[in-house]
N, C-alpha and C. Protein backbone atom coordinates (compact mmCIF):
# COMPACT_ATOMS: atom_id res chain seq x y z
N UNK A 1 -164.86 124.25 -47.88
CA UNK A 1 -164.36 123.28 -46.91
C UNK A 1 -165.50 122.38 -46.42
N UNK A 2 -166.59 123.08 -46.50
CA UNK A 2 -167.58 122.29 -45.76
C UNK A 2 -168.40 121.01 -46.59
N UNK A 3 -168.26 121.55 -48.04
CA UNK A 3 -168.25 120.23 -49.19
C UNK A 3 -167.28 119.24 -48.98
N UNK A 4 -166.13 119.58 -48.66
CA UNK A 4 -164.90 118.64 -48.78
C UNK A 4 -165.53 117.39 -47.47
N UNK A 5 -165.44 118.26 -46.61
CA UNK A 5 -165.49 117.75 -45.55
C UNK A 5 -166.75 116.67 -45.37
N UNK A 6 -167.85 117.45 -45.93
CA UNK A 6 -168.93 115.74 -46.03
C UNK A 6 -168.53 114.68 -46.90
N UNK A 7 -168.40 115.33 -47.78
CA UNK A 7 -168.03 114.28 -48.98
C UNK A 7 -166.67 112.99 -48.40
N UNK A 8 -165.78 113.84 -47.49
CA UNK A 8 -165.27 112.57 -46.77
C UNK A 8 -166.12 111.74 -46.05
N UNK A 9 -166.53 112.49 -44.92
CA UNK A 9 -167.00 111.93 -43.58
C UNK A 9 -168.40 110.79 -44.48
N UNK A 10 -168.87 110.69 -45.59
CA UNK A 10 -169.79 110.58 -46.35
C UNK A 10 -169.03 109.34 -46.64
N UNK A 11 -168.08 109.30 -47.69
CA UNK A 11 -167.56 108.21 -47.78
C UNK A 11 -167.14 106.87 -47.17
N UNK A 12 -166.26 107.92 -45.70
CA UNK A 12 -166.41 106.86 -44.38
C UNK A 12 -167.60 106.10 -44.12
N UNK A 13 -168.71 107.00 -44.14
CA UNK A 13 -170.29 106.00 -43.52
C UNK A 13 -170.22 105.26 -44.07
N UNK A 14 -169.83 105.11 -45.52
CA UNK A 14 -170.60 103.89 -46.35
C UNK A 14 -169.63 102.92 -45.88
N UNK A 15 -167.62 103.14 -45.46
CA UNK A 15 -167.38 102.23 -45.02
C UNK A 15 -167.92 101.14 -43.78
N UNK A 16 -168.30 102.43 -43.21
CA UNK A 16 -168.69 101.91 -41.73
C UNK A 16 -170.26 101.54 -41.72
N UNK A 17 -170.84 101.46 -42.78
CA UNK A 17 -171.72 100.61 -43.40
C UNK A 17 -171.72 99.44 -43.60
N UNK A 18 -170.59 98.87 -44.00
CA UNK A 18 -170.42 97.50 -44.50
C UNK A 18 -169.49 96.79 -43.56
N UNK A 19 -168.92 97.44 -41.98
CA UNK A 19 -168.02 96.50 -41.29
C UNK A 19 -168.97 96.27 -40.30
N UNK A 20 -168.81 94.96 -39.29
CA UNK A 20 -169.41 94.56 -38.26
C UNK A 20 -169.13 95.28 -36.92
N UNK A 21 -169.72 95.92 -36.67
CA UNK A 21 -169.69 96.74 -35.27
C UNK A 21 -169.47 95.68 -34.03
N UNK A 22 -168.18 96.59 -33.32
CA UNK A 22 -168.21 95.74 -31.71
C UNK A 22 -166.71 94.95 -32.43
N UNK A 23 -166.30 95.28 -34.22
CA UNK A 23 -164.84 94.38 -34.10
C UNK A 23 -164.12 95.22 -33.95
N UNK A 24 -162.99 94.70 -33.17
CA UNK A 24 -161.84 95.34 -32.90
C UNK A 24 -160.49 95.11 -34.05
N UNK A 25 -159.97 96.27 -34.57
CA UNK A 25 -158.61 96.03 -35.52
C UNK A 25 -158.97 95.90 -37.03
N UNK A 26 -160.05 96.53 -37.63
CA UNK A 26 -160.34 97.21 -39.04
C UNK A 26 -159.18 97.11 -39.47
N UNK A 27 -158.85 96.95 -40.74
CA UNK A 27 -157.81 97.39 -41.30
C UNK A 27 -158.19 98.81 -42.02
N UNK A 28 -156.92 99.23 -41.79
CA UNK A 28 -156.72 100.84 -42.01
C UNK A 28 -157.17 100.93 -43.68
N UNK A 29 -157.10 100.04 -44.91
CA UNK A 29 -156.79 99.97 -46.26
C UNK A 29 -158.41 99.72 -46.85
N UNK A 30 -159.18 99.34 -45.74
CA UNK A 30 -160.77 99.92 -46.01
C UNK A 30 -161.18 100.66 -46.02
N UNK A 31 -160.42 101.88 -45.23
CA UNK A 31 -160.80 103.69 -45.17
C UNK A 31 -160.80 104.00 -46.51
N UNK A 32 -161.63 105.06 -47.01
CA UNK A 32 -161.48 105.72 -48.28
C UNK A 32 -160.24 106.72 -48.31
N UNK A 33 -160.18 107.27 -47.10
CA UNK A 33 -158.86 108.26 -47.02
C UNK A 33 -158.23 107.93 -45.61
N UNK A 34 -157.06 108.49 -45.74
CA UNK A 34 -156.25 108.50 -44.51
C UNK A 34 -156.67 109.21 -43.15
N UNK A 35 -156.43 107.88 -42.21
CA UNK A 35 -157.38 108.08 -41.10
C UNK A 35 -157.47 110.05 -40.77
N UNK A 36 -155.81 110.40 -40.74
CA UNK A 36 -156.04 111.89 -40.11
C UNK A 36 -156.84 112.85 -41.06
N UNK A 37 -157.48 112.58 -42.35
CA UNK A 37 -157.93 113.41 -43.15
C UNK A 37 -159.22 113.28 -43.03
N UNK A 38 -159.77 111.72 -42.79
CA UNK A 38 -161.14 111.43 -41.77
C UNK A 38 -161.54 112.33 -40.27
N UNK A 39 -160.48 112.07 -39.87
CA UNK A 39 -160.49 112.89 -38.27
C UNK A 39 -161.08 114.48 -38.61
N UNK A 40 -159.85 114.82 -39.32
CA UNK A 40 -159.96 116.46 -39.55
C UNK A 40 -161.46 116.87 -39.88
N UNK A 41 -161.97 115.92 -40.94
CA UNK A 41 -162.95 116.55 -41.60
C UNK A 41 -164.46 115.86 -40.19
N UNK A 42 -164.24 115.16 -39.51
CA UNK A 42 -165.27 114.99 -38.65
C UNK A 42 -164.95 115.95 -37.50
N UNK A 43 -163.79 116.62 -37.31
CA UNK A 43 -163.61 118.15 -36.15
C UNK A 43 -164.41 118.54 -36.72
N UNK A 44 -164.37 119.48 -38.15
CA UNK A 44 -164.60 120.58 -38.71
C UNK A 44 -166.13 120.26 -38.99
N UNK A 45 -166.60 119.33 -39.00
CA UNK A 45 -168.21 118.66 -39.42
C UNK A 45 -168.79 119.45 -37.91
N UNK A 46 -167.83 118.63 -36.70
CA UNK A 46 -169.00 118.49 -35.21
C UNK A 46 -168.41 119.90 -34.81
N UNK A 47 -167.64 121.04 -35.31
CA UNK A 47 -168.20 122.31 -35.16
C UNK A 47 -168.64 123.06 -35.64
N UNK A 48 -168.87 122.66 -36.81
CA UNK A 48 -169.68 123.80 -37.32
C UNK A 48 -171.26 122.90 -37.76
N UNK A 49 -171.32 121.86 -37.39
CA UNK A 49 -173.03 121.38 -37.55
C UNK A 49 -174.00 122.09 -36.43
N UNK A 50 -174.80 122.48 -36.43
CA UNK A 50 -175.33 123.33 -35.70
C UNK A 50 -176.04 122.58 -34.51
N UNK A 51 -176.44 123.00 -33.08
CA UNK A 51 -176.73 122.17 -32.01
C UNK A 51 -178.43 121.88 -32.46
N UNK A 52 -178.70 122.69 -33.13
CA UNK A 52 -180.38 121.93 -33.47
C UNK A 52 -180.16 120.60 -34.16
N UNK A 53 -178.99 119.72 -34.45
CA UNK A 53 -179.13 118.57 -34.97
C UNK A 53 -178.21 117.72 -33.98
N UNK A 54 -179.06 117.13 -32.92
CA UNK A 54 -178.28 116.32 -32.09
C UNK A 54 -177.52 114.93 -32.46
N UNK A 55 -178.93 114.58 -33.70
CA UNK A 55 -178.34 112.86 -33.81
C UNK A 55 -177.77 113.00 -34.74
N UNK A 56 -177.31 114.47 -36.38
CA UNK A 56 -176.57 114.46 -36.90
C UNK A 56 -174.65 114.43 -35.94
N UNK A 57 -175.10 115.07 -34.55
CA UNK A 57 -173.75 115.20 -33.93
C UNK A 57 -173.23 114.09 -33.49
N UNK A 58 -174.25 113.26 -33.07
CA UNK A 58 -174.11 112.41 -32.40
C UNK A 58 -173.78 111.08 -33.31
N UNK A 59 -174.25 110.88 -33.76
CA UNK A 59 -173.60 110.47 -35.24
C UNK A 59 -172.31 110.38 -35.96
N UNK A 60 -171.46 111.60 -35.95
CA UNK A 60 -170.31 112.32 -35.91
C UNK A 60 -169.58 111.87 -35.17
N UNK A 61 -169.68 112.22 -33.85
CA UNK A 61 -168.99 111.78 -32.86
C UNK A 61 -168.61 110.08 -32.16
N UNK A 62 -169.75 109.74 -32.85
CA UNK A 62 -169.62 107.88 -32.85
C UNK A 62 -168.24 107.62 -33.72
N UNK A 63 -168.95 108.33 -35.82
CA UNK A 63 -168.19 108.21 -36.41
C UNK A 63 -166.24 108.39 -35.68
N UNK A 64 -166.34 109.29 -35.19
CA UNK A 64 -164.89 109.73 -34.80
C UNK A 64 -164.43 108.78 -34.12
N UNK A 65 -164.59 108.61 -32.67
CA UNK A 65 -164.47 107.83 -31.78
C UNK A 65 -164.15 105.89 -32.32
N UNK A 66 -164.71 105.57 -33.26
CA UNK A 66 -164.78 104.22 -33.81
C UNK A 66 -163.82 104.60 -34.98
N UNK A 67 -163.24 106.08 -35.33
CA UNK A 67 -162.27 105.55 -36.11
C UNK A 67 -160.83 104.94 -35.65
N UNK A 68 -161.06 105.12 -34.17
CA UNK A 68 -159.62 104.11 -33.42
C UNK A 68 -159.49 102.58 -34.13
N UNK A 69 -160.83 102.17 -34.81
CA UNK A 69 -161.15 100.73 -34.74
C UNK A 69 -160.08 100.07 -35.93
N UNK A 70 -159.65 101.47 -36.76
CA UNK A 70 -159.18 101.35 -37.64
C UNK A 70 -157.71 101.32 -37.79
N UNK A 71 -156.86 100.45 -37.85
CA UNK A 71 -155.38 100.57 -37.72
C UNK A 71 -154.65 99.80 -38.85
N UNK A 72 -153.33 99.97 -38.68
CA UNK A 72 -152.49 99.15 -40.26
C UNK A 72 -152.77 97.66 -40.61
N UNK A 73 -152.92 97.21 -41.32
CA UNK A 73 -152.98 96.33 -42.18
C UNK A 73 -152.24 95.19 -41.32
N UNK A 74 -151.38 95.45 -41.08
CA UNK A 74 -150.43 93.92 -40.59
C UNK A 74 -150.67 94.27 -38.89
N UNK A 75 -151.37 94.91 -38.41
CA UNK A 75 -151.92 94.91 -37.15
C UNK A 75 -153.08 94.27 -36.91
N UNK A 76 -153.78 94.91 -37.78
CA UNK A 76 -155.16 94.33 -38.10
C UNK A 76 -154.98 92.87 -38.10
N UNK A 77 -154.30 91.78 -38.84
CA UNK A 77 -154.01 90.59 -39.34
C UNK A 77 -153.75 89.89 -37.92
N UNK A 78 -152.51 90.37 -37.03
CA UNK A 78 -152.44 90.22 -35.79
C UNK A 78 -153.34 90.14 -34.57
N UNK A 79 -153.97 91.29 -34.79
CA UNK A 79 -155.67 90.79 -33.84
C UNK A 79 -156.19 89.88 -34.21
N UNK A 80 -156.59 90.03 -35.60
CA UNK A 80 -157.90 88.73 -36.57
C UNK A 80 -157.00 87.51 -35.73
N UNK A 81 -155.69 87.25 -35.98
CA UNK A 81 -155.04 85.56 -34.93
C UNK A 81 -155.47 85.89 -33.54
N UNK A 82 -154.96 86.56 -33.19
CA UNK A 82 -155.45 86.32 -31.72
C UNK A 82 -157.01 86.23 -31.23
N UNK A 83 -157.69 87.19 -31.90
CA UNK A 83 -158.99 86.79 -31.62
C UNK A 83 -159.20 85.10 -32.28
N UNK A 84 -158.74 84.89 -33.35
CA UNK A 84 -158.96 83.44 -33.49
C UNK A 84 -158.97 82.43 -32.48
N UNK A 85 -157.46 82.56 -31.94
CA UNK A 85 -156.79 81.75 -30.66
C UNK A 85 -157.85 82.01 -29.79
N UNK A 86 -158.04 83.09 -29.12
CA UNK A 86 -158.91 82.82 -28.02
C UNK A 86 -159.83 82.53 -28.20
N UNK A 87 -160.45 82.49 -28.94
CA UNK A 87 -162.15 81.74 -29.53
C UNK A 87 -162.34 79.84 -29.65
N UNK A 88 -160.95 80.09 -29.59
CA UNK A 88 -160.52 78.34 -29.38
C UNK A 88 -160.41 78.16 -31.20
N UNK A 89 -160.50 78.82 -32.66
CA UNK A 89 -160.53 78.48 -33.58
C UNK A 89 -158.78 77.92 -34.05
N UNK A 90 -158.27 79.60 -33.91
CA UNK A 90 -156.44 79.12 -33.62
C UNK A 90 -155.55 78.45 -33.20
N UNK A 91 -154.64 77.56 -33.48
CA UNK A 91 -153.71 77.12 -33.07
C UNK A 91 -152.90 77.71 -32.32
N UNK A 92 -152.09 78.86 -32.20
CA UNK A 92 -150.95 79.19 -32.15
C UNK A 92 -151.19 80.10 -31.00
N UNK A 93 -150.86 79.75 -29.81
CA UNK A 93 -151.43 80.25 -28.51
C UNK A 93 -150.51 81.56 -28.43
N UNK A 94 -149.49 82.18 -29.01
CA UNK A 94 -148.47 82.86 -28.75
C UNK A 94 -149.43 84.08 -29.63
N UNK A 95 -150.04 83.82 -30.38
CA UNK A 95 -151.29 84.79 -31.08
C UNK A 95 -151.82 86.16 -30.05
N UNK A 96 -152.24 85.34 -29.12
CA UNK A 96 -153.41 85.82 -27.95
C UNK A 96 -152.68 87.45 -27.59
N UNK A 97 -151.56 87.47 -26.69
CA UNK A 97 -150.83 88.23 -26.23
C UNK A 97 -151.06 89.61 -27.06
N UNK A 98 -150.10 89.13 -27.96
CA UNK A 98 -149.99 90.71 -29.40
C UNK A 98 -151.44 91.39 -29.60
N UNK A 99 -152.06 90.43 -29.66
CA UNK A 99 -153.83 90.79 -29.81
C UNK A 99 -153.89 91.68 -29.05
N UNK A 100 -154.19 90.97 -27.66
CA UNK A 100 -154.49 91.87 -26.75
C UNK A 100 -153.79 93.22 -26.40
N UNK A 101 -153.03 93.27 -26.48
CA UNK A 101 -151.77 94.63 -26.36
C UNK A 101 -151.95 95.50 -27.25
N UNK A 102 -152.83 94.92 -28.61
CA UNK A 102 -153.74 95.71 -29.85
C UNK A 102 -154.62 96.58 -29.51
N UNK A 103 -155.66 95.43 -28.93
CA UNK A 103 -156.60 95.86 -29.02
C UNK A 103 -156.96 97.08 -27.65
N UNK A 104 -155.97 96.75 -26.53
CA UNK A 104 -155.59 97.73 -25.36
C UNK A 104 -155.59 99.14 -26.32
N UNK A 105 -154.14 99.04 -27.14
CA UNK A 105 -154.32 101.01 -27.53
C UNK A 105 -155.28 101.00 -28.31
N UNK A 106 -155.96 100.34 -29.48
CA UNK A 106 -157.16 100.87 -29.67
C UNK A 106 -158.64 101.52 -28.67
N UNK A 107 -158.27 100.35 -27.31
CA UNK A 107 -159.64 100.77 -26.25
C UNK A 107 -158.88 102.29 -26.03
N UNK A 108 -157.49 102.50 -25.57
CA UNK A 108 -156.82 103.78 -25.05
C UNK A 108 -157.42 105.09 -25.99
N UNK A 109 -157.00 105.02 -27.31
CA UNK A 109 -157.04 105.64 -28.75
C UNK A 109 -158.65 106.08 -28.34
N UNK A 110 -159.44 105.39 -28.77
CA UNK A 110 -160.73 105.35 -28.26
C UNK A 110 -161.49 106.71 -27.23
N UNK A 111 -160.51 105.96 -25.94
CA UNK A 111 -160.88 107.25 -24.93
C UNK A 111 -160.12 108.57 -25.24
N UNK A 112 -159.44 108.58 -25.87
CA UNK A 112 -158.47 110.14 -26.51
C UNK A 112 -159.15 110.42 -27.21
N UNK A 113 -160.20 109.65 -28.16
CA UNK A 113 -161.07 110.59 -28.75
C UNK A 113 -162.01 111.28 -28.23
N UNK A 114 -162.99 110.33 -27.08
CA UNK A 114 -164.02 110.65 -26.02
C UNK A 114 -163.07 112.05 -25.71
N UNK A 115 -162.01 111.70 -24.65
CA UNK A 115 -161.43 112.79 -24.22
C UNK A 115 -161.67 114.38 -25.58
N UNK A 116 -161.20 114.04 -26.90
CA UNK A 116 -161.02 115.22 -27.64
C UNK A 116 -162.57 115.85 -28.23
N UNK A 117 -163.56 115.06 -28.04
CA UNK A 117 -164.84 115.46 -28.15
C UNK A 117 -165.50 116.38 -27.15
N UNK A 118 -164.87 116.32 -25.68
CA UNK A 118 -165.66 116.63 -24.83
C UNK A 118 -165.44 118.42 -24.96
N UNK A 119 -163.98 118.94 -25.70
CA UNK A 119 -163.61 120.36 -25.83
C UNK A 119 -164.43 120.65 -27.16
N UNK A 120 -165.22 119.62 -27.91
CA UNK A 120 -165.71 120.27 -29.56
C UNK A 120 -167.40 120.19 -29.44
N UNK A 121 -167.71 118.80 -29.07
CA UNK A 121 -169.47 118.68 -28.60
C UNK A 121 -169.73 119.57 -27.67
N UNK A 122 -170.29 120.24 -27.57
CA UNK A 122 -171.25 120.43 -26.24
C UNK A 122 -172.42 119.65 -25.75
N UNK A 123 -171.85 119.45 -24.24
CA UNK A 123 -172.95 118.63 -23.42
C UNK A 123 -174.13 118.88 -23.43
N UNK A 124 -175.21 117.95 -23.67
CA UNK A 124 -176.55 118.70 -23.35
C UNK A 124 -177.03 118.52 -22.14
N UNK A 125 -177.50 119.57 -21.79
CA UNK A 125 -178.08 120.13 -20.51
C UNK A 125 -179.61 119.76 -20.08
């Protein structure tokens, strides 16, 4: 399991290698695997990696947390307009709204992960 499990979370980096950090609404169809098979294998990574490797955890736990960033395809498309619109690039002012209401459950999604880390990391002291 513990092969499986890098060899995902491994794959992910390289995605999250090549996207621009700080965007909101990834499309989901850049993941190498399906987001919950990403998730699973970054639980099973940040408990059993041992606490002598903080920035391997910490690392992990970024990874997890930023996989909110990642959602369906025709969602994704929907942010990319609205962020257009409000940047002043877009036309279509009716854009903005849907965006934002996006990119809201991704910030939400986000803190449910914070939230689901805080029962698997341990705090350092």
């Amino acid at each position: 399991m513990l092969a499986l499990a890098t060899r995902v979370v491994s794959d992910y980096g390289k995605v999250l290698a090549r996207v621009s950090p700080g965007v909101y609404g990834l499309p989901e169809s850049l993941l190498p695997y399906p987001k919950a098979r990403i998730r699973m294998a970054l639980q099973y990574l940040l408990q059993h990696v041992a606490e002598e490797h903080p920035e391997l955890r910490e690392g992990l736990a970024r990874g997890y947390v930023y996989l909110a960033q990642f959602v369906a395809d025709d969602q994704a498309e929907i942010i990319a307009r609205g962020t257009a619109t409000a940047s002043g690039v877009g036309a279509d002012e009716g854009d903005a709204e849907p965006a934002m209401r996006l990119i809201n459950g991704i910030k939400a999604e986000m803190e449910r992960a914070l939230d689901e880390l805080a029962g698997v990391v341990p705090v350092a002291s």
